[in-house]
N, C-alpha and C. Protein backbone atom coordinates (compact mmCIF):
# COMPACT_ATOMS: atom_id res chain seq x y z
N UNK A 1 54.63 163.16 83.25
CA UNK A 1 55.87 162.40 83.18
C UNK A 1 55.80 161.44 82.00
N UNK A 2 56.65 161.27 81.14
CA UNK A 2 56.95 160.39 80.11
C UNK A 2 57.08 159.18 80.97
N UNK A 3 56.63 158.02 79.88
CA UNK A 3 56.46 156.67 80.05
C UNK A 3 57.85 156.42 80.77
N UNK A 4 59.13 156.38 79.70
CA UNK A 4 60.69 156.43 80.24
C UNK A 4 60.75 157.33 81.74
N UNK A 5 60.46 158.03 81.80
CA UNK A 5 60.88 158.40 83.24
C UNK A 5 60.04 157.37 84.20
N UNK A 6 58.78 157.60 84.23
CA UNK A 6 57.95 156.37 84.95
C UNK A 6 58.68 155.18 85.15
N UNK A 7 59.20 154.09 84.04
CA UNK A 7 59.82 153.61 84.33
C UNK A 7 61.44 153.24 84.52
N UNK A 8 62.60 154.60 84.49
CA UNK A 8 63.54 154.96 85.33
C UNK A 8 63.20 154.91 86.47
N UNK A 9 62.05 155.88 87.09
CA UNK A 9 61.70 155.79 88.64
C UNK A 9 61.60 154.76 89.40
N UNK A 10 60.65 153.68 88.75
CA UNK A 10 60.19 152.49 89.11
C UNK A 10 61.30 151.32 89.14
N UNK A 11 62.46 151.55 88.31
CA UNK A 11 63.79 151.03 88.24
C UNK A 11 64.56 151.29 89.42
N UNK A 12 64.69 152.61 90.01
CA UNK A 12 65.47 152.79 90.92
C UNK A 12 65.06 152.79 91.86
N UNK A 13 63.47 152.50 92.37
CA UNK A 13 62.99 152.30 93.39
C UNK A 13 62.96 151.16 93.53
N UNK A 14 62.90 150.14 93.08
CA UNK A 14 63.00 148.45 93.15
C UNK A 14 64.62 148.33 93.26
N UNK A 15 65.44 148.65 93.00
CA UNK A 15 67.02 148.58 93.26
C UNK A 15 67.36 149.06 94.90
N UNK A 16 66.75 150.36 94.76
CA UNK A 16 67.03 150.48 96.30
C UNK A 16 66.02 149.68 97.32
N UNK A 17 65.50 148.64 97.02
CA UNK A 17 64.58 147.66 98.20
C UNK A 17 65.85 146.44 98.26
N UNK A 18 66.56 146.07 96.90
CA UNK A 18 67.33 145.18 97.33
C UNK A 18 67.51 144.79 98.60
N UNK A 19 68.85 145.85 99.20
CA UNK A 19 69.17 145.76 100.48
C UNK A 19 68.49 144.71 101.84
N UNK A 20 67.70 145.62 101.37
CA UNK A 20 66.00 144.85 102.80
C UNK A 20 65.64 143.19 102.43
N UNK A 21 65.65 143.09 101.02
CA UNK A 21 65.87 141.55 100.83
C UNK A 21 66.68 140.54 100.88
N UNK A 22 67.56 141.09 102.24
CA UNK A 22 68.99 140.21 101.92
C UNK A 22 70.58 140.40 101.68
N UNK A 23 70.43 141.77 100.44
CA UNK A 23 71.10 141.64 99.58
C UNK A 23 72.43 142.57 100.88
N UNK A 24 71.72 143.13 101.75
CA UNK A 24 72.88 143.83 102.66
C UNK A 24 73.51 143.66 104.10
N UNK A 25 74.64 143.25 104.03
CA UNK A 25 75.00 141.98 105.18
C UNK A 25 76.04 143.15 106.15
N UNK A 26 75.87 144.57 106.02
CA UNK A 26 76.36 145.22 106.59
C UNK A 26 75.91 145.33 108.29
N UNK A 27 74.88 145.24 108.91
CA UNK A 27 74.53 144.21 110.12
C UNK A 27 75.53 143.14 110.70
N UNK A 28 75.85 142.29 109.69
CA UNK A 28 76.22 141.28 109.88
C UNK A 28 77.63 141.70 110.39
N UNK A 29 78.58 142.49 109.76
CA UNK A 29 79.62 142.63 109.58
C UNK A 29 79.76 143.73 110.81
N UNK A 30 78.68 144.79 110.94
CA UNK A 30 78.90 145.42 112.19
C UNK A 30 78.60 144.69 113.12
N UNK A 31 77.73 143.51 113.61
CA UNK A 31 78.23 142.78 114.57
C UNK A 31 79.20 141.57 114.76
N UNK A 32 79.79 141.49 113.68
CA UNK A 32 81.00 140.53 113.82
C UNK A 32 82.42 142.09 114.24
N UNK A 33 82.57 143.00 114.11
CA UNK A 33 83.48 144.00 114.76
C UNK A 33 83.03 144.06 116.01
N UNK A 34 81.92 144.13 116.59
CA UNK A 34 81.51 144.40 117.92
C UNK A 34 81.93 143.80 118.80
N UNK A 35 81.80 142.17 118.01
CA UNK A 35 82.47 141.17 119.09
C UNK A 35 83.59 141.35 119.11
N UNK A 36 84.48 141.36 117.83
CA UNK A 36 85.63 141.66 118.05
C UNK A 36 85.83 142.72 119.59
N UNK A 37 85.58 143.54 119.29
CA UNK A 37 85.61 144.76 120.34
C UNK A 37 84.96 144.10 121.91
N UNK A 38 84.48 143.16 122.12
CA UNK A 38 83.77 143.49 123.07
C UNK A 38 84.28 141.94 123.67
N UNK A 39 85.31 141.38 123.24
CA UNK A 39 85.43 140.30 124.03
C UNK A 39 86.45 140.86 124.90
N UNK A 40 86.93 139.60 125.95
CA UNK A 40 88.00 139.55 126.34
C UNK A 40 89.14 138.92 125.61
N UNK A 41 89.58 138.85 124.55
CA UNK A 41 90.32 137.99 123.64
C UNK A 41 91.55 139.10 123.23
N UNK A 42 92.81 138.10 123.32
CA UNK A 42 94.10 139.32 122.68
C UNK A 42 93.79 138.63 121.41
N UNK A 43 94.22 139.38 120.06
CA UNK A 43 94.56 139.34 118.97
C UNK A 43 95.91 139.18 118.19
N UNK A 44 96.40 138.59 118.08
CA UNK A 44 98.39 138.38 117.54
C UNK A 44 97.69 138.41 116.11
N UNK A 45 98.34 139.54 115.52
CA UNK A 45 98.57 139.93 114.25
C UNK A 45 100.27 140.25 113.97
N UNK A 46 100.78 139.64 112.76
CA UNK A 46 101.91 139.45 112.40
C UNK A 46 102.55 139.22 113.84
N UNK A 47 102.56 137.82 114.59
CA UNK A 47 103.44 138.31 115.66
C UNK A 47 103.12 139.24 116.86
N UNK A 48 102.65 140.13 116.89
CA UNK A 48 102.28 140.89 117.92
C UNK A 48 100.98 140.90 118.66
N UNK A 49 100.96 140.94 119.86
CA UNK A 49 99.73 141.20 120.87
C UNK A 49 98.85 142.32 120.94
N UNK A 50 97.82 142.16 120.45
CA UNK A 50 96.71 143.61 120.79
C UNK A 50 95.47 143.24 121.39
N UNK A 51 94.84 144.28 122.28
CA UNK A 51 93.72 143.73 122.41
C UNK A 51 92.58 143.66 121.61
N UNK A 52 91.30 143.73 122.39
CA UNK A 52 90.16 143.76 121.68
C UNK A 52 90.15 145.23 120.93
N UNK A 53 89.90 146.04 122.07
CA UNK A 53 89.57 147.04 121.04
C UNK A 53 90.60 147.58 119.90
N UNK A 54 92.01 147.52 119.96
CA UNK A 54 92.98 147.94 119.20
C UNK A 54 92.37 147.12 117.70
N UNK A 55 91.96 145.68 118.42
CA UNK A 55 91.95 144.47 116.98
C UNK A 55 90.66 145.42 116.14
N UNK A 56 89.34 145.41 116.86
CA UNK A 56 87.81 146.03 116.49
C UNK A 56 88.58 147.47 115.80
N UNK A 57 89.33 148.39 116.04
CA UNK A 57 89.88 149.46 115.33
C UNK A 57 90.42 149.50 114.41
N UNK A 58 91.68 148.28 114.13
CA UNK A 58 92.09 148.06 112.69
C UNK A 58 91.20 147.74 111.98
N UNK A 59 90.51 146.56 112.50
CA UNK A 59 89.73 145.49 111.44
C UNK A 59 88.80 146.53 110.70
N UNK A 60 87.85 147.23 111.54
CA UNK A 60 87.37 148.26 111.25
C UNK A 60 88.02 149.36 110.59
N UNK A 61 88.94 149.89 110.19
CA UNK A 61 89.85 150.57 109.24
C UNK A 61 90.24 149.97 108.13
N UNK A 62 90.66 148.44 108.31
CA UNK A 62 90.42 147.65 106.89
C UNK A 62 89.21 147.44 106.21
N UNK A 63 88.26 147.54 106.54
CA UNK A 63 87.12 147.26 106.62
C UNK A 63 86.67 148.66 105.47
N UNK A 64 86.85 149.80 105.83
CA UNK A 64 86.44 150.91 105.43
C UNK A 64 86.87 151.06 104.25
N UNK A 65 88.51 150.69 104.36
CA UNK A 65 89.30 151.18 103.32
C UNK A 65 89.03 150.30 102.36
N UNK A 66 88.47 149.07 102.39
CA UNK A 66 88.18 147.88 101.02
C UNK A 66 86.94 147.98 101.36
N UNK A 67 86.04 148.55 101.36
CA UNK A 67 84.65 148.51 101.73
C UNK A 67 84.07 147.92 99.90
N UNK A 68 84.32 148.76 99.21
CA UNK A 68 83.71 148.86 98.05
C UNK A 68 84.04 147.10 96.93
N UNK A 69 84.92 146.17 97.77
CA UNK A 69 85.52 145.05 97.60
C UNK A 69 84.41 144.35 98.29
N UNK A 70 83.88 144.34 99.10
CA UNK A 70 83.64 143.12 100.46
C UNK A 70 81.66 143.42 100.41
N UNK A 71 80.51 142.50 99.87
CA UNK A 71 79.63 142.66 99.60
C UNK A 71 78.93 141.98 101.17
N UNK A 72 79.71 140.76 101.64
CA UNK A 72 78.75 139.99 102.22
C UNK A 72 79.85 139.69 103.56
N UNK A 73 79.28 139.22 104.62
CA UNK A 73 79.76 139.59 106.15
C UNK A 73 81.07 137.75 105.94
N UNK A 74 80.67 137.38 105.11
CA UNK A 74 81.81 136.26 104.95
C UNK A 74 83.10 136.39 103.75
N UNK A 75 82.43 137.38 103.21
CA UNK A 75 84.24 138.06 102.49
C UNK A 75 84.62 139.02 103.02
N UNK A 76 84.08 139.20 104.25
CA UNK A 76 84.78 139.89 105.60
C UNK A 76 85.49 139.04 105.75
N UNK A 77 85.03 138.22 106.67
CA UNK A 77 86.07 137.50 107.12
C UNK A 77 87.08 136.76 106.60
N UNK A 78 87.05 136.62 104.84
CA UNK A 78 88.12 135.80 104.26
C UNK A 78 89.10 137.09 103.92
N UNK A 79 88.93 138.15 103.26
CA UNK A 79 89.32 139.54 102.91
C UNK A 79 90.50 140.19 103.48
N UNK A 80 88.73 140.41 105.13
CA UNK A 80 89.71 141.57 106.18
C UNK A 80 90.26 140.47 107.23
N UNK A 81 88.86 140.22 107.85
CA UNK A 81 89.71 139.42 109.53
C UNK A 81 90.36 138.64 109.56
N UNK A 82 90.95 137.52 108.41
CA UNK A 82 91.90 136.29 108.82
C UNK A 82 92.73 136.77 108.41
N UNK A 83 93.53 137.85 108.16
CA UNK A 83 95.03 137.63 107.75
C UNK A 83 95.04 139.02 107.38
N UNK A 84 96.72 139.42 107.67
CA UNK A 84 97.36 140.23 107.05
C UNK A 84 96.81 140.58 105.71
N UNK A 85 96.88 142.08 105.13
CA UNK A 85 96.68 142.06 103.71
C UNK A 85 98.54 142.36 103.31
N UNK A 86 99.12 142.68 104.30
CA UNK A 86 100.86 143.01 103.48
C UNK A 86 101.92 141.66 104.07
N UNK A 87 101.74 140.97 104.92
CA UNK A 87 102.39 139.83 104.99
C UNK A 87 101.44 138.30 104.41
N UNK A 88 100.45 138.16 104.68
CA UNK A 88 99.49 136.86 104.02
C UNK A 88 99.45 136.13 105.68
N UNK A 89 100.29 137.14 106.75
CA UNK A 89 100.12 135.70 107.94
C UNK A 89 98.70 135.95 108.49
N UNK A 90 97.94 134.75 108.81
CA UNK A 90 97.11 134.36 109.86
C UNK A 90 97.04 135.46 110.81
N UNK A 91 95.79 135.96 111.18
CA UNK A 91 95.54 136.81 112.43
C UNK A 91 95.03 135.15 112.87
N UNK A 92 95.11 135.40 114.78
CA UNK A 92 95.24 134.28 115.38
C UNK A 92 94.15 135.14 116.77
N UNK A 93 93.28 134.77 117.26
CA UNK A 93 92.48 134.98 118.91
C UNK A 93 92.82 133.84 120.11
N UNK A 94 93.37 134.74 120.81
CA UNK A 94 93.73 134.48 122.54
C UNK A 94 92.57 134.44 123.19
N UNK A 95 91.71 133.60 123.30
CA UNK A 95 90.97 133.80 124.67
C UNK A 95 90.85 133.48 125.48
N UNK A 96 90.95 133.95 127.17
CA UNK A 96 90.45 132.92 128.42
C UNK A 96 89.75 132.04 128.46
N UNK A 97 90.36 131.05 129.06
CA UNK A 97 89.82 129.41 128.80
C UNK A 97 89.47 128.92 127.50
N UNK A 98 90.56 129.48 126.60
CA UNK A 98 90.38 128.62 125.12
C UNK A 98 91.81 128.90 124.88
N UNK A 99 91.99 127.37 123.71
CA UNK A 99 93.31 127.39 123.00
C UNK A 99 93.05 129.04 122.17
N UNK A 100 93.97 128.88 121.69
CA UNK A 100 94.40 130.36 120.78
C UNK A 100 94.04 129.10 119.25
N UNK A 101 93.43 130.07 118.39
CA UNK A 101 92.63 129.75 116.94
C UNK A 101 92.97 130.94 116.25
N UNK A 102 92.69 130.14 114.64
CA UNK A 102 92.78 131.09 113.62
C UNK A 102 91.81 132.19 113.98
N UNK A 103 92.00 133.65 113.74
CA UNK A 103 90.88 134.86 113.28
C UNK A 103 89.37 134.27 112.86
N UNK A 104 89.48 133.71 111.34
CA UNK A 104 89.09 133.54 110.76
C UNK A 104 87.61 132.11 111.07
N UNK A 105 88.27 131.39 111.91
CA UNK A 105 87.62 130.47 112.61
C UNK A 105 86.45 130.95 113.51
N UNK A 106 86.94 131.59 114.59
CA UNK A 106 86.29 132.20 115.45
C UNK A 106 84.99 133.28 115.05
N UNK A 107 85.47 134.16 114.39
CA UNK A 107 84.36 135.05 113.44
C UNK A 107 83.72 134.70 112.90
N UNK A 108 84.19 133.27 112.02
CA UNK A 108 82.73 132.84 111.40
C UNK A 108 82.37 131.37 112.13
N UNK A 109 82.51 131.51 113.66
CA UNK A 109 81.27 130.75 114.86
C UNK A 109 80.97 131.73 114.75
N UNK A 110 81.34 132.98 115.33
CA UNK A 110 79.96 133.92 115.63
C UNK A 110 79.50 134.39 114.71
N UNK A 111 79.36 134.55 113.61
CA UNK A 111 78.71 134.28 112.02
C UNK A 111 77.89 133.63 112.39
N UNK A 112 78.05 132.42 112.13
CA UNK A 112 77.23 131.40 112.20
C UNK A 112 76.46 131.56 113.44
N UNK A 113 76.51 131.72 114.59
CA UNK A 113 75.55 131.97 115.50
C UNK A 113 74.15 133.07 115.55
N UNK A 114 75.14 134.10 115.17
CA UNK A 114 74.22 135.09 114.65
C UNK A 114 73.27 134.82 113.72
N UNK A 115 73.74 134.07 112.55
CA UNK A 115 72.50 133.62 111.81
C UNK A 115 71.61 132.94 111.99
N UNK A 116 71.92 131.91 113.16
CA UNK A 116 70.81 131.00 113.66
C UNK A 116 70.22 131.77 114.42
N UNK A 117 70.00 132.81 114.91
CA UNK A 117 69.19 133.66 115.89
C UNK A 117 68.23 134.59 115.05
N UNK A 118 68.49 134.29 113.56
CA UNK A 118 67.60 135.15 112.97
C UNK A 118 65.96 134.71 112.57
């Protein structure tokens, strides 16, 4: 093997460790959908009532479709989960025994929780 390939190889093997150092918050972002999915909480997007899982199904479809936009589990949540991308309104969470809050609020407590458990 030529020197140049040696170090092409050695280039693209240190790029693909990124990830493992940090650099991939896709974890993060699949358990901020989970919760989505797995609470008891309605979701009012533009106005309307959905539940959990309907909310965990869009968000997750926005999610996919801007994937190549959204690097880190908190431009998730500014991106996809707080708001409309075709009106700009506020997604808003209903939950038992809580006022109703921004999307955006709520996701990143459990953000933030999740990270303190690491």
């Amino acid at each position: 093997m030529t020197r140049e390939i040696r170090i092409g190889w050695t280039l693209m093997l240190c790029l693909s460790c990124l990830p493992a150092l940090g650099g991939d918050t896709s974890g993060e972002i699949q358990y901020l959908l989970d919760s989505i999915g797995q609470s008891n909480c309605s979701f009012i997007r533009n106005g309307a009532v959905h539940g959990a899982a309907e909310a965990e199904s869009h968000l997750r479809m926005k999610y996919t479709r801007g994937k190549s936009r959204i690097s880190t589990a908190d431009q998730f949540i500014e991106h996809v989960a707080s708001k409309s991308s075709w009106t700009g309104n506020p997604y808003y969470i209903d939950c038992p025994d809580a006022e109703r809050q921004p999307a955006g609020g709520w996701l990143t407590d459990r953000l933030t929780s999740y990270r303190e458990k690491l």
